[in-house]
N, C-alpha and C. Protein backbone atom coordinates (compact mmCIF):
# COMPACT_ATOMS: atom_id res chain seq x y z
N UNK A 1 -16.70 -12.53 -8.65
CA UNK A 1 -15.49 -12.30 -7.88
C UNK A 1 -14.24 -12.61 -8.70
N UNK A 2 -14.46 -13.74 -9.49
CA UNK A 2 -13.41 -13.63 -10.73
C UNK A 2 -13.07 -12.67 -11.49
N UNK A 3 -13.73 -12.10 -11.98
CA UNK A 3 -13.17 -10.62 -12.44
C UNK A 3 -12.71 -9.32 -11.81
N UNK A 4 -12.70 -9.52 -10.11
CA UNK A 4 -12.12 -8.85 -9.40
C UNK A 4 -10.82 -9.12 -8.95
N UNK A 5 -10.97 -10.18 -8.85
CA UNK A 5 -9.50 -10.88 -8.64
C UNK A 5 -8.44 -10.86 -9.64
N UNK A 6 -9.01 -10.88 -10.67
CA UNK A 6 -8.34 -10.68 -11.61
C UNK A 6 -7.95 -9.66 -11.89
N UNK A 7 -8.76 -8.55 -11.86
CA UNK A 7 -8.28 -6.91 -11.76
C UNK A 7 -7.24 -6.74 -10.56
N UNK A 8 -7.20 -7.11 -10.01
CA UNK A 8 -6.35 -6.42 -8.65
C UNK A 8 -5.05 -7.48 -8.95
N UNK A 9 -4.57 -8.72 -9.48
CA UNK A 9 -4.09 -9.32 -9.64
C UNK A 9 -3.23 -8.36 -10.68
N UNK A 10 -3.99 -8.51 -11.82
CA UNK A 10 -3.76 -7.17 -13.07
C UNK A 10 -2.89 -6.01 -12.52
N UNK A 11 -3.56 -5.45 -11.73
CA UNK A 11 -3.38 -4.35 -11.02
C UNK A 11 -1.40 -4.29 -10.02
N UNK A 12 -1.50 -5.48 -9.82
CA UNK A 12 -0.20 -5.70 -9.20
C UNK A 12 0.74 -6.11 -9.94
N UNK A 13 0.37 -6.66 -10.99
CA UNK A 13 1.45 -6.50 -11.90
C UNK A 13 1.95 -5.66 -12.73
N UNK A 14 0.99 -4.56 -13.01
CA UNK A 14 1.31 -3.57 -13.97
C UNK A 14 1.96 -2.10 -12.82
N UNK A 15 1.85 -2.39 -11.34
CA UNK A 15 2.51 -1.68 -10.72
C UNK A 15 4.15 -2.01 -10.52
N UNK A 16 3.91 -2.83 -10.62
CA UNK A 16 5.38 -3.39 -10.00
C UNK A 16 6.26 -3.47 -11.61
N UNK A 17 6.06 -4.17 -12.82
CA UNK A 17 6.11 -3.42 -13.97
C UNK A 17 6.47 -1.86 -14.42
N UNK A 18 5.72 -1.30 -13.98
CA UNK A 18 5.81 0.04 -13.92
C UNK A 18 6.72 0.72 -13.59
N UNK A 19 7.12 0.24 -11.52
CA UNK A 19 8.14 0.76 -11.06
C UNK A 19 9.26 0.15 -11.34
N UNK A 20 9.21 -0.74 -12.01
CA UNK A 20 10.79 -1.54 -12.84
C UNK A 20 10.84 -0.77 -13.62
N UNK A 21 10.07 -0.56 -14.64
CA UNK A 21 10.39 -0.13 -16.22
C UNK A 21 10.50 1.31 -16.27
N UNK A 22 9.57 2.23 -15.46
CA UNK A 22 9.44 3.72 -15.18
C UNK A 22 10.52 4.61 -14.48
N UNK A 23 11.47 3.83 -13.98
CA UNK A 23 12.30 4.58 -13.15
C UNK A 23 12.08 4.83 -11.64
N UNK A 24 10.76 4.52 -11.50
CA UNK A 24 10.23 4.99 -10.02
C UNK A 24 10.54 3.58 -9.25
N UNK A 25 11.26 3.91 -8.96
CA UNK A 25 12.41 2.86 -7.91
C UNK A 25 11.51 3.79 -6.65
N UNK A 26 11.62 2.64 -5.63
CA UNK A 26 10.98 3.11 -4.11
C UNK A 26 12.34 3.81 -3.78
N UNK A 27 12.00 4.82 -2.44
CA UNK A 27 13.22 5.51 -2.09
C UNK A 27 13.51 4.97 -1.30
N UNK A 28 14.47 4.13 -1.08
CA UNK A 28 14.99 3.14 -0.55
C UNK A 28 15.73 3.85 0.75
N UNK A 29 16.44 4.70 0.95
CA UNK A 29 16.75 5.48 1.58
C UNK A 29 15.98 6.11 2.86
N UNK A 30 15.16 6.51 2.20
CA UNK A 30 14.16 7.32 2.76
C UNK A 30 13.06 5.66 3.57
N UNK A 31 12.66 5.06 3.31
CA UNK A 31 12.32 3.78 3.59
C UNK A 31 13.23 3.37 4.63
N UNK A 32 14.41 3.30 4.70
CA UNK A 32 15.32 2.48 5.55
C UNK A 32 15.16 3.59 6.71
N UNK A 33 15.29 4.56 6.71
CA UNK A 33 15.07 5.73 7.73
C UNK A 33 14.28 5.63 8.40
N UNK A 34 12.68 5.42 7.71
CA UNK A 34 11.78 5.21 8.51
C UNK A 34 11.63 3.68 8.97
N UNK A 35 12.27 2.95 8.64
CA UNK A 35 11.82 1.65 9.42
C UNK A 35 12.97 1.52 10.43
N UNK A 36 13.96 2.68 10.49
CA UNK A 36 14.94 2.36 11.30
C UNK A 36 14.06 3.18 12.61
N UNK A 37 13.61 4.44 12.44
CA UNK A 37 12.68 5.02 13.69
C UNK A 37 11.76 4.20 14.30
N UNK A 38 11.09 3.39 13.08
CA UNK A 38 10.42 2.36 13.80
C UNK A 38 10.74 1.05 14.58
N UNK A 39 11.94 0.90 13.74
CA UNK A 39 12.78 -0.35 15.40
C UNK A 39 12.75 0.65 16.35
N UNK A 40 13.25 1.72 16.34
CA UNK A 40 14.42 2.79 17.52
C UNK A 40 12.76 2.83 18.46
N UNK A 41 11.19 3.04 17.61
CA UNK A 41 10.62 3.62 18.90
C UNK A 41 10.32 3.09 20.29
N UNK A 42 9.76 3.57 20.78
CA UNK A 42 9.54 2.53 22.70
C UNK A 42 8.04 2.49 22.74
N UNK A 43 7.56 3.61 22.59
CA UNK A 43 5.86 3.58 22.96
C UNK A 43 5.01 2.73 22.17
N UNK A 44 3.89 2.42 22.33
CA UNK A 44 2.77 2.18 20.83
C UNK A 44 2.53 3.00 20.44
N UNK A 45 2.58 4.29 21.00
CA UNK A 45 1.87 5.79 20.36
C UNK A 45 3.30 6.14 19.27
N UNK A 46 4.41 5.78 19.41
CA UNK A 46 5.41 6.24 18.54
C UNK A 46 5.84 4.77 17.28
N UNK A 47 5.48 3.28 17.93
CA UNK A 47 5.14 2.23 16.98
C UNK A 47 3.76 2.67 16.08
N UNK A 48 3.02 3.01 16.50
CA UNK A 48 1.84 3.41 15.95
C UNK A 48 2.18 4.80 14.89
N UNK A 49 2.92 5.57 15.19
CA UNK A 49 2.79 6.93 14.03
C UNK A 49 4.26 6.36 12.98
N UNK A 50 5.03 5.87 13.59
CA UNK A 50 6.35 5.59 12.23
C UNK A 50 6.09 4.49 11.85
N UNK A 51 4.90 3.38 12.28
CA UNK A 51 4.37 2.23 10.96
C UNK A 51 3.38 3.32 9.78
N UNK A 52 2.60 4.32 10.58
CA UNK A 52 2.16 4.47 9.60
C UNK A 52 2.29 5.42 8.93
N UNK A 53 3.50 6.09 8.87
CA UNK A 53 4.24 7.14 8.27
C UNK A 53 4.94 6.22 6.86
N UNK A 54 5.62 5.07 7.40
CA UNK A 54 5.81 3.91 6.56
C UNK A 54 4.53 3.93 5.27
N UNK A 55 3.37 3.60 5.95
CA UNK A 55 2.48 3.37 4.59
C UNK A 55 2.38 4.31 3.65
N UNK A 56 2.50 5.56 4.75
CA UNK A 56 2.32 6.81 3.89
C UNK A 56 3.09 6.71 2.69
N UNK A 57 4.47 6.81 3.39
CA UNK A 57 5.73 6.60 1.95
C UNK A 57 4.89 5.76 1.25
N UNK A 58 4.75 4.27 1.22
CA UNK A 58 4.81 3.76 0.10
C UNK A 58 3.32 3.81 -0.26
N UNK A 59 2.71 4.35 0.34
CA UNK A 59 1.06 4.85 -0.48
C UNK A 59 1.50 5.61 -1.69
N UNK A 60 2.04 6.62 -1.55
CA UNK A 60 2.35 7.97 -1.83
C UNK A 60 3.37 7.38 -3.30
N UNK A 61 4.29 6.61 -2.80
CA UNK A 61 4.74 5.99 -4.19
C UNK A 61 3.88 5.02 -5.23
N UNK A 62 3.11 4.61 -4.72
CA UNK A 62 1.87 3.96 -5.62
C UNK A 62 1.40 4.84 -6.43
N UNK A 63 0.91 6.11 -5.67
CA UNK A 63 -0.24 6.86 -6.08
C UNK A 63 1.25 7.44 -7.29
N UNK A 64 2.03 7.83 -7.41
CA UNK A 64 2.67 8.53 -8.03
C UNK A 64 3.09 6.91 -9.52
N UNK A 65 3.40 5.92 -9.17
CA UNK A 65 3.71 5.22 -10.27
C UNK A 65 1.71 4.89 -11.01
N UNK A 66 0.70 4.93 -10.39
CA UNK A 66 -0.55 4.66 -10.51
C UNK A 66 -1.01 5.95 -12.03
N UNK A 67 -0.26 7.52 -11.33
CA UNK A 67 -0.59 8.15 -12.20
C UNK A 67 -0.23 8.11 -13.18
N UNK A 68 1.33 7.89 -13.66
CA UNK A 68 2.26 7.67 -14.54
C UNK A 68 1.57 6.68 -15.66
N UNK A 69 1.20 5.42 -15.23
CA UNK A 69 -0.16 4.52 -16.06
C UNK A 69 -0.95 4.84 -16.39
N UNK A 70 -1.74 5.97 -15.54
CA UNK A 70 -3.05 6.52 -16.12
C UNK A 70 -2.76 7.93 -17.38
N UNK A 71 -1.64 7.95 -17.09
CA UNK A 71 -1.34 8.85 -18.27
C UNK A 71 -1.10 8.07 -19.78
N UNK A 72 -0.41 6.97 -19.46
CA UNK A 72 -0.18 6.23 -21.10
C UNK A 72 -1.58 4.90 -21.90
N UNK A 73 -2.90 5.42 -20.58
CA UNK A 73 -4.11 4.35 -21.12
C UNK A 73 -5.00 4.93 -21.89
N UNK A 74 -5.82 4.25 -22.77
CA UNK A 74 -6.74 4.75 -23.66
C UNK A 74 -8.30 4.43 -22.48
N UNK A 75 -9.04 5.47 -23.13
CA UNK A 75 -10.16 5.62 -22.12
C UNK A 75 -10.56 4.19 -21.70
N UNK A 76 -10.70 3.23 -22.91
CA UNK A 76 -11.78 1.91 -22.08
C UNK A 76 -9.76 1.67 -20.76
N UNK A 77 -9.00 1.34 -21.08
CA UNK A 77 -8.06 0.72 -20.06
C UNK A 77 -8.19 1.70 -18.76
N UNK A 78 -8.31 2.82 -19.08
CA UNK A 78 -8.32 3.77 -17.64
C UNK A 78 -9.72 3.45 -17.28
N UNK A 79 -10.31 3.39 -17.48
CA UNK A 79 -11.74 2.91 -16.71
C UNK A 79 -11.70 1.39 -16.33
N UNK A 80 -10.78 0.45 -16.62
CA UNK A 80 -10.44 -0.43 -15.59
C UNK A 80 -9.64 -0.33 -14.85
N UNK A 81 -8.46 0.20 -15.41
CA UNK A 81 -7.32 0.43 -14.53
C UNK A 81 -7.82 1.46 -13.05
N UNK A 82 -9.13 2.07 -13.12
CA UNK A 82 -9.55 2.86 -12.37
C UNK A 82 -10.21 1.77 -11.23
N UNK A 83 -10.90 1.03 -12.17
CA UNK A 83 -12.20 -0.21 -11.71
C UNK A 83 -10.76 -1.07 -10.42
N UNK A 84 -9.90 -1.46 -11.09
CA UNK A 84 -9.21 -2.36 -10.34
C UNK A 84 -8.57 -1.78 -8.98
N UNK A 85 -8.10 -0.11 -9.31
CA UNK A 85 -7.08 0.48 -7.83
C UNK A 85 -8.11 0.45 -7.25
N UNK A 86 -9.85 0.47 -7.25
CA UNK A 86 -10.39 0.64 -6.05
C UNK A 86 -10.67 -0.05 -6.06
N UNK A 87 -10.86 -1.21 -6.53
CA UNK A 87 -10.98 -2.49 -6.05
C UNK A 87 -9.84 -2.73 -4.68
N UNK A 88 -8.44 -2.91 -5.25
CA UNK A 88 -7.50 -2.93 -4.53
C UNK A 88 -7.20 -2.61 -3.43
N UNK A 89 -7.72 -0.91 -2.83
CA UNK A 89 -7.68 -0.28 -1.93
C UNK A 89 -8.57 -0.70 -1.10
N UNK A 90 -9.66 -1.24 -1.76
CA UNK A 90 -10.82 -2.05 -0.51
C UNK A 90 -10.50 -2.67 -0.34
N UNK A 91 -9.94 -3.97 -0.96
CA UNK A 91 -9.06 -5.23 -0.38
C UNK A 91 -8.30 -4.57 0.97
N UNK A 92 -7.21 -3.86 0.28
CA UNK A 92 -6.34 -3.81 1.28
C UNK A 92 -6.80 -2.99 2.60
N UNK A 93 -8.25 -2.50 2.48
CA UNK A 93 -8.61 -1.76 3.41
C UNK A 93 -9.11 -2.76 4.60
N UNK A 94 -10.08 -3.16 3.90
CA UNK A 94 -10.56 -4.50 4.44
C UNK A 94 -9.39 -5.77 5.23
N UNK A 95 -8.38 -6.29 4.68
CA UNK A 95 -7.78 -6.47 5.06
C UNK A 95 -7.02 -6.08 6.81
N UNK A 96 -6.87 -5.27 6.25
CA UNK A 96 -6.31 -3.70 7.65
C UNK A 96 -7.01 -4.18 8.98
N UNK A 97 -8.57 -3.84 8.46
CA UNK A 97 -9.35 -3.70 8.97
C UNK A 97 -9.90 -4.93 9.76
N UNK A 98 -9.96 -5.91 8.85
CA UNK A 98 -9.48 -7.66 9.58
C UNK A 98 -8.49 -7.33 11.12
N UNK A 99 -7.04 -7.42 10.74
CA UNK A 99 -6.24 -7.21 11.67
C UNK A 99 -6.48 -6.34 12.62
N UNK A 100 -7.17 -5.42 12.50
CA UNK A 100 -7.17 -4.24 13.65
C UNK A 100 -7.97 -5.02 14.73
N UNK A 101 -9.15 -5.43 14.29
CA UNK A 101 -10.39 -6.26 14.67
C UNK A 101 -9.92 -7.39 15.26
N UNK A 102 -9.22 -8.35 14.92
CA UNK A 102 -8.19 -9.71 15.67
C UNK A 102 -7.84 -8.95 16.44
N UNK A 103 -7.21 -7.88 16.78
CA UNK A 103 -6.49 -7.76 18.10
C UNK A 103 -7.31 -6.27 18.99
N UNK A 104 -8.61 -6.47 18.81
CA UNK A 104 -9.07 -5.40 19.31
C UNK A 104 -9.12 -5.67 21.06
N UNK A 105 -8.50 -6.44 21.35
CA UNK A 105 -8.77 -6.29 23.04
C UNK A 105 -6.95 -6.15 23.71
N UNK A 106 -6.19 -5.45 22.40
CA UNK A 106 -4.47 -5.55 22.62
C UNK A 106 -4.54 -4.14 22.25
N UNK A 107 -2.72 -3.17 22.80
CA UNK A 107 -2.96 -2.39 22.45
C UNK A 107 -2.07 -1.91 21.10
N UNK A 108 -2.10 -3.76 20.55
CA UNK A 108 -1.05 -3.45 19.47
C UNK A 108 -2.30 -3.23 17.82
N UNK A 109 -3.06 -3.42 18.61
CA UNK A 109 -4.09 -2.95 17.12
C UNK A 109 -3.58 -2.40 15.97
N UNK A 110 -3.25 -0.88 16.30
CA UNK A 110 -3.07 0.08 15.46
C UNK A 110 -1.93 -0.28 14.65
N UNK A 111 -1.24 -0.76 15.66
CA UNK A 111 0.32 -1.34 14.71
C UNK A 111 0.34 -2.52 13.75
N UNK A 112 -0.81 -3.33 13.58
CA UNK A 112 -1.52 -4.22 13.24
C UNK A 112 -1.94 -3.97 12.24
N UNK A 113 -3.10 -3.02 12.05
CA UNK A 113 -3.03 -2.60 11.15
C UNK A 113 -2.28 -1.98 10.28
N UNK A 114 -1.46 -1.21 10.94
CA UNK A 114 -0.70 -0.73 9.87
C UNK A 114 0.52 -1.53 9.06
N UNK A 115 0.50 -2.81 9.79
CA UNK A 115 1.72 -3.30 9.26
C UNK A 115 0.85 -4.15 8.04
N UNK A 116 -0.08 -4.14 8.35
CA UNK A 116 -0.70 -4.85 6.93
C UNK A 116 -1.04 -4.13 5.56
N UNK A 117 -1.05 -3.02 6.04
CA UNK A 117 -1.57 -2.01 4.79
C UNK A 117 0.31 -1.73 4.18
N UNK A 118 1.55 -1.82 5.17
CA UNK A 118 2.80 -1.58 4.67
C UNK A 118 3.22 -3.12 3.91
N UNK A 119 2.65 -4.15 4.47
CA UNK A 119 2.75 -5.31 3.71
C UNK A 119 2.38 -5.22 2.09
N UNK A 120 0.66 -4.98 2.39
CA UNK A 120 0.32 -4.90 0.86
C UNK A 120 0.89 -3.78 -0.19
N UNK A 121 1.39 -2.84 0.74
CA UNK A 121 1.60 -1.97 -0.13
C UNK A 121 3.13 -1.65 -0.49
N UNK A 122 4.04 -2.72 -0.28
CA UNK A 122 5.03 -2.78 -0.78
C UNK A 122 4.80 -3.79 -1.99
């Protein structure tokens, strides 16, 4: 488990690295928009789709600073750097998946989850 931890550890630093040094700044803009729909909504069915429209964005910016790395690694680093994002994504899946499960008898589940997957994935 030490060498997983360590990969995903790895893994978060060379993202966040990345989006410093790469230019790929989060769209901050576009971010504030959607977390402003998400104060503004009333339902859980509308808390529930603009949290996870939220992850989307910043999935979607991972996956885009993730590729940018996999373009400047030599084969053995991309075959960890590969080893560690799915490492990562199970964490954070798992994770999710924790929270959904704590509140499975609420009907804030979904929002639960998703606020954990927008946690990790900022």
């Amino acid at each position: 488990m030490k060498i997983h931890l360590g990969l995903m550890t790895g893994l978060a630093v060379i993202l966040t690295a990345a989006g410093c040094f790469m230019g790929s700044k989060p769209s901050t803009s576009q971010l504030v928009m959607l977390e402003a729909e998400l104060d503004a909504a009333i339902t859980t069915v509308d808390m529930n789709e603009k949290s996870y429209a939220i992850y989307e964005h910043l999935d979607h910016q991972v996956v885009t600073i993730e590729g940018r790395i996999r373009n400047d690694l030599d084969p053995q680093s991309l075959a960890l750097f590969g080893k560690a994002s799915a490492l990562w994504r199970e964490y954070m899946n798992a994770e999710a998946d924790l929270a959904y499960e704590e509140y499975k008898q609420g009907t804030i589940r979904t929002l639960m989850h998703n606020g954990v997957l927008i946690r990790l994935s900022k």
